[in-house]
Protein backbone atom coordinates (compact mmCIF):
# COMPACT_ATOMS: atom_id res chain seq x y z
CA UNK A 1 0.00 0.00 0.00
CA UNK A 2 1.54 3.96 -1.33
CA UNK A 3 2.40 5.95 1.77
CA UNK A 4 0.15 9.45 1.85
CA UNK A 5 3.76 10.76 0.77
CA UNK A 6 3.90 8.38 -2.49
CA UNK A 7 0.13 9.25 -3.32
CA UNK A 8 1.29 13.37 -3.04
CA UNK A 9 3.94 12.66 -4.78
CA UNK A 10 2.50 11.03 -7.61
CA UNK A 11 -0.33 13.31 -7.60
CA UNK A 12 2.27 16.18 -8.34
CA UNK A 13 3.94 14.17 -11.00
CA UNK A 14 0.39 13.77 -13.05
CA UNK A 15 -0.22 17.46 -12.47
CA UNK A 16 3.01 18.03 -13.73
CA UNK A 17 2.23 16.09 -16.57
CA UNK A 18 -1.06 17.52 -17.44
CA UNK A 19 -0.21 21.30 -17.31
CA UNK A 20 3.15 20.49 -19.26
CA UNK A 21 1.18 19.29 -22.02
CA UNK A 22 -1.28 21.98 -21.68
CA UNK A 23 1.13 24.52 -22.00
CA UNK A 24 2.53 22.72 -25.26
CA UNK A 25 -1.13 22.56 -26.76
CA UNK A 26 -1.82 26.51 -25.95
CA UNK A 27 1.41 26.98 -27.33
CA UNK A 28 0.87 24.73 -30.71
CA UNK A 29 -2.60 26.33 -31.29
CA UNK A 30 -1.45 30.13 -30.51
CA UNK A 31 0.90 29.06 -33.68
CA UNK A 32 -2.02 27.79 -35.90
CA UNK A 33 -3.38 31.13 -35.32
CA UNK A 34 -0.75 33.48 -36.15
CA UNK A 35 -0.07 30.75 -39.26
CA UNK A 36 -3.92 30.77 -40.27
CA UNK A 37 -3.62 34.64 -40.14
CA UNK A 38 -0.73 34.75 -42.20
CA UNK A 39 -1.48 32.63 -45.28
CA UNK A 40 -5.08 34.69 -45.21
CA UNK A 41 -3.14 37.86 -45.03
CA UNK A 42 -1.34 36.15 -48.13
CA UNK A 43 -4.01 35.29 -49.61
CA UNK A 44 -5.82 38.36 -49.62
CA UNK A 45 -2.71 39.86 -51.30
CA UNK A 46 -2.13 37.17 -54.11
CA UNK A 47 -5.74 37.89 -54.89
CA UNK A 48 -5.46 40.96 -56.30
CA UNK A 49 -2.23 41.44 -57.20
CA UNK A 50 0.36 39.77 -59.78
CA UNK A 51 2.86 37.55 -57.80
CA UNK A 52 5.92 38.73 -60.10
CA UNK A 53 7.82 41.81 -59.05
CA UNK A 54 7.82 44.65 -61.19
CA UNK A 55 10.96 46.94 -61.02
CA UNK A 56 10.49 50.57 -60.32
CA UNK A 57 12.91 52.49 -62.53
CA UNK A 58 13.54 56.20 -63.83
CA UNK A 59 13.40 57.49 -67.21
CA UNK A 60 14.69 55.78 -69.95
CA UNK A 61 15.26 52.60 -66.82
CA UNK A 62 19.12 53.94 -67.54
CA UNK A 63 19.81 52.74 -63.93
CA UNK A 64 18.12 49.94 -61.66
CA UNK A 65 16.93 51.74 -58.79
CA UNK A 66 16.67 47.90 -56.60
CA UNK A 67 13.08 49.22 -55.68
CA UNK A 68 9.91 46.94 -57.02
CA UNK A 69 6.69 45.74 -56.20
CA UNK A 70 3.32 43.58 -57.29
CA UNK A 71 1.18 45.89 -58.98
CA UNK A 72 -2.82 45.27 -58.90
CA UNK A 73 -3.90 42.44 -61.40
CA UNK A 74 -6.71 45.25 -62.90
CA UNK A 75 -3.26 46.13 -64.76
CA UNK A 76 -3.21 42.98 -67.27
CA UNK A 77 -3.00 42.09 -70.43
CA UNK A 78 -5.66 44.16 -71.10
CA UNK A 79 -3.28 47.27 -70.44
CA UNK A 80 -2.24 49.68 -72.72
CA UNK A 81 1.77 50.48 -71.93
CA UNK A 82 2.63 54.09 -72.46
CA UNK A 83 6.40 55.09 -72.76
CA UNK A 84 7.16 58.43 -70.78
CA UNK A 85 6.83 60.46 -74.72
CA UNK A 86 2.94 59.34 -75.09
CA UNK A 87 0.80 61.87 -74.48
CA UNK A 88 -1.07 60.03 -72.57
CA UNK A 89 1.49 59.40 -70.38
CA UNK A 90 1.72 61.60 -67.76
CA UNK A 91 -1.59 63.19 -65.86
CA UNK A 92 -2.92 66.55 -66.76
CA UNK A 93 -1.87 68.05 -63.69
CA UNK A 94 1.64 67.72 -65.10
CA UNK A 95 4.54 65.69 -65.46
CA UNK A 96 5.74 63.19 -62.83
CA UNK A 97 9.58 63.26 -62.32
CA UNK A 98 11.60 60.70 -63.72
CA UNK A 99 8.03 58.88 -65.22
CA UNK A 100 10.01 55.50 -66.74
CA UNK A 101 6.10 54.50 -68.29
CA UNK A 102 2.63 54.17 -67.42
CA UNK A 103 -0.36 51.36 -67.51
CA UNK A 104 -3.39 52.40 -69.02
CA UNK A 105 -6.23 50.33 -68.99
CA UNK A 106 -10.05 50.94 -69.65
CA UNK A 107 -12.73 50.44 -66.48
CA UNK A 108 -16.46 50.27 -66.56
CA UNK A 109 -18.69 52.06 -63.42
CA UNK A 110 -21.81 50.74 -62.14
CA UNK A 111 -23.66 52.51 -65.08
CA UNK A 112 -21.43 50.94 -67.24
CA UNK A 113 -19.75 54.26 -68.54
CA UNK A 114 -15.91 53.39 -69.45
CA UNK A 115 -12.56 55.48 -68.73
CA UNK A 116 -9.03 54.57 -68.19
CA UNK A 117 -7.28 53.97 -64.56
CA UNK A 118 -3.51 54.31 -64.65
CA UNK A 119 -0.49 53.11 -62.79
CA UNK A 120 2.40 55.37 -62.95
CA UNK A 121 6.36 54.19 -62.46
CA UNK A 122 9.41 56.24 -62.36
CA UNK A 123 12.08 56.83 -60.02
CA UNK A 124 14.60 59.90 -59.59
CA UNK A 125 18.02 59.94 -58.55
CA UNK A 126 19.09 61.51 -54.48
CA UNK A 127 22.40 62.70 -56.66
CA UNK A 128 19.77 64.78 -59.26
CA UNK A 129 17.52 66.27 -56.25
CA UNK A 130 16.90 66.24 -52.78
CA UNK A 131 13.86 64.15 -51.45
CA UNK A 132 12.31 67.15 -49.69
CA UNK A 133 12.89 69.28 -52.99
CA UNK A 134 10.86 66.39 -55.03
CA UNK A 135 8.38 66.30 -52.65
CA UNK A 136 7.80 70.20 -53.15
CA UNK A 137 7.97 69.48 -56.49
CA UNK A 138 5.31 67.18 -56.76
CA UNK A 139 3.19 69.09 -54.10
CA UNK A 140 3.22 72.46 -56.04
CA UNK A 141 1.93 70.46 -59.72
CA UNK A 142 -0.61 68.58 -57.60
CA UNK A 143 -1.87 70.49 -54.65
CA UNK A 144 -1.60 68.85 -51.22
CA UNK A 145 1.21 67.80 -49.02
CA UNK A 146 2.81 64.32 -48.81
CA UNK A 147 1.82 62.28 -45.45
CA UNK A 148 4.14 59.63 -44.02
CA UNK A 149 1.98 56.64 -44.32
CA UNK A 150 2.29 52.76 -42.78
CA UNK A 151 1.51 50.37 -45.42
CA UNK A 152 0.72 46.57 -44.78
CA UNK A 153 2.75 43.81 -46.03
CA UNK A 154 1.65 40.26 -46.48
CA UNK A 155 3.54 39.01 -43.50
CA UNK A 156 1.79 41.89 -41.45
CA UNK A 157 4.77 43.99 -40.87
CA UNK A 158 4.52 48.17 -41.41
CA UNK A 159 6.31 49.56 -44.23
CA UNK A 160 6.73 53.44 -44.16
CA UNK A 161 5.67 55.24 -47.15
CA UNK A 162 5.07 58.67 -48.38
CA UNK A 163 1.49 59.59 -49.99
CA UNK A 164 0.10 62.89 -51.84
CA UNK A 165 -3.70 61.98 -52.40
CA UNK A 166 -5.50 65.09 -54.64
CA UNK A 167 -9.24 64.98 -55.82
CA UNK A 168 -11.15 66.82 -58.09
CA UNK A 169 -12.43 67.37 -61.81
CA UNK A 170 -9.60 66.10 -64.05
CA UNK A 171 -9.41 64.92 -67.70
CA UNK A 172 -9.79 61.27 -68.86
CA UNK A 173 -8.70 60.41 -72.23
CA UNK A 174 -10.44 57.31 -73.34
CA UNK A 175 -8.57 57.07 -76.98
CA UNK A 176 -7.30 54.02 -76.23
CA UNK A 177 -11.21 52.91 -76.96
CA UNK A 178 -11.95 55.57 -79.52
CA UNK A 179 -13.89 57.75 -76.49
CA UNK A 180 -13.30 61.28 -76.50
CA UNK A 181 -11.82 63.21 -73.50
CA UNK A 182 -14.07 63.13 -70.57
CA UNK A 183 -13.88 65.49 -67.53
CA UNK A 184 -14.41 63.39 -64.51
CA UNK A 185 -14.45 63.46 -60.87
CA UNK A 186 -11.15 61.57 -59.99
CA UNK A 187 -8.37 60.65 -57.53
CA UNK A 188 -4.51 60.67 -57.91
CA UNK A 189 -3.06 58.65 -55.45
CA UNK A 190 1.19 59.20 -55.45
CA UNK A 191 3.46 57.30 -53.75
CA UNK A 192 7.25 57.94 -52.82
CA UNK A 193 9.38 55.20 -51.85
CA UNK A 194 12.99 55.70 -50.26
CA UNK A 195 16.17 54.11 -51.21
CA UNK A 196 20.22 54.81 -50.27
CA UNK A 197 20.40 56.20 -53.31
CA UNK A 198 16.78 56.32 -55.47
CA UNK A 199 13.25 57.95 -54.38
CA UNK A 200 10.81 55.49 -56.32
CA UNK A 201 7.50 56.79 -58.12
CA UNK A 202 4.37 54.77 -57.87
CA UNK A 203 1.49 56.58 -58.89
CA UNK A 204 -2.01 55.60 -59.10
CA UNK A 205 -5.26 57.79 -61.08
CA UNK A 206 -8.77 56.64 -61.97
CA UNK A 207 -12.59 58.65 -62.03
CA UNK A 208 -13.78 58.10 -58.52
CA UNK A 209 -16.94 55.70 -59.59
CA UNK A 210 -14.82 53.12 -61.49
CA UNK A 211 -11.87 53.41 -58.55
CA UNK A 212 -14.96 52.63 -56.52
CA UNK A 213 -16.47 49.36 -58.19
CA UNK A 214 -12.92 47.98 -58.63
CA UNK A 215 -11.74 49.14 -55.05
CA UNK A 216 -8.24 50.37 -56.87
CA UNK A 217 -6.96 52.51 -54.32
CA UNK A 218 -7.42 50.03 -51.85
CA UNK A 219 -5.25 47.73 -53.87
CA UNK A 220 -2.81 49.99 -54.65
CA UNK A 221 -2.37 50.65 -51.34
CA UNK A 222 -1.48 46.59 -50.70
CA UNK A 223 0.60 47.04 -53.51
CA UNK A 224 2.79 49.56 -51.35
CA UNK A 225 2.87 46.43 -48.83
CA UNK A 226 5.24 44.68 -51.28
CA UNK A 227 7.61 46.99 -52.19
CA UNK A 228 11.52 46.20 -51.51
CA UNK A 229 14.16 48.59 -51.70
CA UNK A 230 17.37 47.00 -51.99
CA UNK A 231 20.62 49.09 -52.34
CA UNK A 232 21.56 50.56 -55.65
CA UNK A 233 24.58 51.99 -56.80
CA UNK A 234 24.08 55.20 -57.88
CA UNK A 235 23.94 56.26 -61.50
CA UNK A 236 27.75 57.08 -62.64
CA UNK A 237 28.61 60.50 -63.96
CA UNK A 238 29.35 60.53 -67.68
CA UNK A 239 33.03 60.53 -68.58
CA UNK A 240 34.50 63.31 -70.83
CA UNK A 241 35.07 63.03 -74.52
CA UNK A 242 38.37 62.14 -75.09
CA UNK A 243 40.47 64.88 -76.87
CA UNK A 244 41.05 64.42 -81.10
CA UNK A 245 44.28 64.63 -82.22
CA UNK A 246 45.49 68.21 -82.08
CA UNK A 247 43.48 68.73 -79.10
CA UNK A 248 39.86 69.24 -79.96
CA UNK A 249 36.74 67.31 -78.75
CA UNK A 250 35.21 64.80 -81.34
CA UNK A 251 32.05 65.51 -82.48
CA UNK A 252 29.45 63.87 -81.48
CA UNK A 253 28.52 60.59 -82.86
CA UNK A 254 32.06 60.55 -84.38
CA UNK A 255 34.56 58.00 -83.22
CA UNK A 256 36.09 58.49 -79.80
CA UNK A 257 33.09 60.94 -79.55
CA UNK A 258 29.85 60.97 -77.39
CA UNK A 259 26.99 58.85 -78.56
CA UNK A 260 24.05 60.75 -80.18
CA UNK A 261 21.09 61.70 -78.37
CA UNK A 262 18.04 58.97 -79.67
CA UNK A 263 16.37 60.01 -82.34
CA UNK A 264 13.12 62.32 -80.93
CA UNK A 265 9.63 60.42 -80.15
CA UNK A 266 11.66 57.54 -79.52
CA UNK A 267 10.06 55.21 -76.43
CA UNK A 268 12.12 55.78 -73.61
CA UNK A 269 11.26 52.67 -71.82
CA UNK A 270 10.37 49.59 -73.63
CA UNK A 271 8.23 47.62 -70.45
């Protein structure tokens, strides 16, 4: 027969036991949470935008910036790309520094009216201008002041982001369907993302009732959630001509000489 000490005893070593393996059970199912939140955080993301990367670069993409991101699937195959020289390129409120191209594509509203939504990418070098000069820049072609802003990623960590969001009557140019020009209620939603040596230019436009049935600011803004900024060299400086023989420059375009300038109208970017 156990002693009243052996019966403690072995009463503590069940207990023991027990809340051991409790505490391994809270533990594991704690984990299925965060995991379960994750992959739907994920998933939420994969659903509306393209799983390939898409690099942000400046003009011309004459230097890789190391800044990209998944852009919303509403830009497909059914996307018109602009180079930076289209006229259609750029929004009416004026150029966007160091535009590299833009994605046009055609949305319906509720009524079933159609005008483009467009997704802007460029990128400007720290070396050309500093980041609080481009953001006065911007700020003074597009009314408003940029906001830092904490964007989501799919893993759920904050990203830091700058945003300029303007409203109001702006034009729509629905050529790319044979519409005319339409003057629409719309949103302009421009993002700055910071590099060692690159701001990156993520810009996002559509009339408010088709940004509304497609939700494409909301998107766009989980398309912020994904960019990566890895270090970039910065763009070299040109080297001089070498001197001709009796000590002038070579012309350029002749050997030893600078390259000529491209040929005007020519795409600067070929996405």
């Amino acid at each position: 027969m156990k002693t009243l000490t052996q019966r403690v005893a072995l009463l503590a070593f069940l207990l023991s036991l027990t809340m051991a393996s409790g505490c391994g059970t809270g533990t594991y199912n704690e984990r299925m949470k965060v995991s379960m939140a994750q992959a739907g955080r994920r998933g939420q993301f994969d659903q509306v935008l393209h799983g390939a990367m898409t690099a942000v670069n400046g003009a011309g993409d004459a230097a890789a910036t190391g800044i990209s991101l998944r852009i919303p699937k509403l830009f497909d195959n059914e996307s018109q790309s602009l180079p930076a020289t289209n006229n259609r390129s750029n929004p009416p409120q004026g150029p966007l520094p160091g535009l590299s191209y833009a994605m046009e594509r055609m949305l319906d509203d509720q009524a079933g009216k159609f005008a483009p939504a467009y997704c802007y990418i460029g990128a400007v070098s720290k070396a050309s201008i500093k980041p609080e000069d481009l953001q006065k820049q911007i700020a003074a072609r597009f009314g408003g002041a940029f906001q830092p802003v904490s964007v989501e990623s799919p893993q759920g960590a904050g990203k830091s982001v700058l945003l300029l969001s303007a409203l109001g009557a702006q034009d729509f140019d629905g050529a790319q369907s044979q519409l005319p020009v339409q003057k629409l209620e719309g949103q302009i939603d421009i993002y700055l993302i910071d590099s060692p040596n690159f701001v990156g230019i993520v810009a996002f436009r559509a009339p408010k009732d088709q940004a509304a049935k497609y939700q494409l600011f909301q998107n766009a803004r989980m398309a912020l959630g994904t960019f990566e900024a890895a270090a970039a060299a910065p763009p070299a400086p040109a080297a001089p001509a070498a001197p001709a023989a009796g000590g002038a420059a070579p012309a350029a375009g002749a050997p030893g000489g600078a390259a000529p300038a491209p040929a005007a109208g020519a795409p600067a970017v070929n996405p």
